[in-house]
Protein backbone atom coordinates (compact mmCIF):
# COMPACT_ATOMS: atom_id res chain seq x y z
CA UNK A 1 103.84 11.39 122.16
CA UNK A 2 100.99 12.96 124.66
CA UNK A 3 100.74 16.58 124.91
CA UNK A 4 100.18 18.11 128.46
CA UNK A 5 97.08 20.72 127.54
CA UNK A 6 97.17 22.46 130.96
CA UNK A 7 100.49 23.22 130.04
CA UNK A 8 101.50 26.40 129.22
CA UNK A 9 103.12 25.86 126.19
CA UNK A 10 105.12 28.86 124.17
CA UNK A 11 106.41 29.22 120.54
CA UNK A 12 110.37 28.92 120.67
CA UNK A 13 112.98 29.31 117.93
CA UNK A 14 116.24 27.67 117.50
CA UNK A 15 119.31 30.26 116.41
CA UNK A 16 122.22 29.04 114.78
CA UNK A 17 123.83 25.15 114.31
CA UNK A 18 122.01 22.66 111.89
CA UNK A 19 118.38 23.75 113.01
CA UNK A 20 119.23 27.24 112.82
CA UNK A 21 115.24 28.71 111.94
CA UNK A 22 113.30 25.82 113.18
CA UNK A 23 110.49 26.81 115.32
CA UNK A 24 109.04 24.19 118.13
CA UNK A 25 106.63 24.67 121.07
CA UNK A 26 108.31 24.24 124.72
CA UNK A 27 106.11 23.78 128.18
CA UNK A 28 108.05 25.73 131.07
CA UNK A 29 110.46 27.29 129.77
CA UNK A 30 113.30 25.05 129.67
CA UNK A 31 116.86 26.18 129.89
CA UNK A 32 118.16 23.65 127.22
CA UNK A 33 116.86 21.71 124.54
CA UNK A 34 118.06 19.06 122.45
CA UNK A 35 118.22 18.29 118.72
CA UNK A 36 119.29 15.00 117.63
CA UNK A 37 120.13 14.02 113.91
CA UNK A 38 119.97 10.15 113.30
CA UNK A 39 123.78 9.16 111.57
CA UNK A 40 124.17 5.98 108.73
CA UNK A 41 125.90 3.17 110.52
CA UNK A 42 127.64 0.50 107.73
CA UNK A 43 127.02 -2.56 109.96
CA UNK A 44 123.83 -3.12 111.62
CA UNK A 45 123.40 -4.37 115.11
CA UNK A 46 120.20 -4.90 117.42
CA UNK A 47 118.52 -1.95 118.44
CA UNK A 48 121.43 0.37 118.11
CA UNK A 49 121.28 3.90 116.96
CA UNK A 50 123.77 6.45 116.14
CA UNK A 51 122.92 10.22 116.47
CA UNK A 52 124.48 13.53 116.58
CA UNK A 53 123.80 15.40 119.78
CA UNK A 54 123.47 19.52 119.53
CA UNK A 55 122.06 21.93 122.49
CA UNK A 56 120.22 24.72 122.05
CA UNK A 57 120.36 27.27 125.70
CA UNK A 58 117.67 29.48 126.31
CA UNK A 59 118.46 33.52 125.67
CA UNK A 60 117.29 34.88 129.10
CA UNK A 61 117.29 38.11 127.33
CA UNK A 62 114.16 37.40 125.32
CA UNK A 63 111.40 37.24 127.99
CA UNK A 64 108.16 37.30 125.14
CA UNK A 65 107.31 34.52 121.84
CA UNK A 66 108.60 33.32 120.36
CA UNK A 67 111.19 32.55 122.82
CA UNK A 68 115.05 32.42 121.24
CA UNK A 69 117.52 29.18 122.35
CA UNK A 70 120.87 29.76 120.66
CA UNK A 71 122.96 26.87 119.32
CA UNK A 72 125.99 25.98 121.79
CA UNK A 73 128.79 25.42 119.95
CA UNK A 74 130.47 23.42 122.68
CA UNK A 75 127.83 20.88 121.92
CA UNK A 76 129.03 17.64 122.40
């Protein structure tokens, strides 16, 4: 993965759902982010993956780092 350095890149953590405490570094302030967990298949096929999907919305509220993105419980 490349890292944009004239980014301006800004501590973030993740509140609540399975990555509740996690911290991560975001470019931009993005309203969502997304957390994928890979899932056991029992028969394997070419190049397929299973994952769990779970979104994280920015808190508008906090405005300073670490920014705070709260689990959405109407994940997918």
């Amino acid at each position: 993965m490349l890292i944009d350095t004239t980014a301006n890149w800004e501590t973030a953590v993740l509140d609540g759902g399975p990555a509740h405490g996690l911290k991560t570094r975001v470019a931009d302030r993005p309203r969502v982010l997304q957390v994928t967990y890979p899932c056991p298949v029992d028969e394997q096929a070419d190049g397929v993956r299973v994952a769990a999907l779970y979104l994280y919305r920015r808190d508008y509220g906090v405005t300073s780092e670490p920014l705070r993105y709260g689990f959405d419980i109407a994940s997918p």
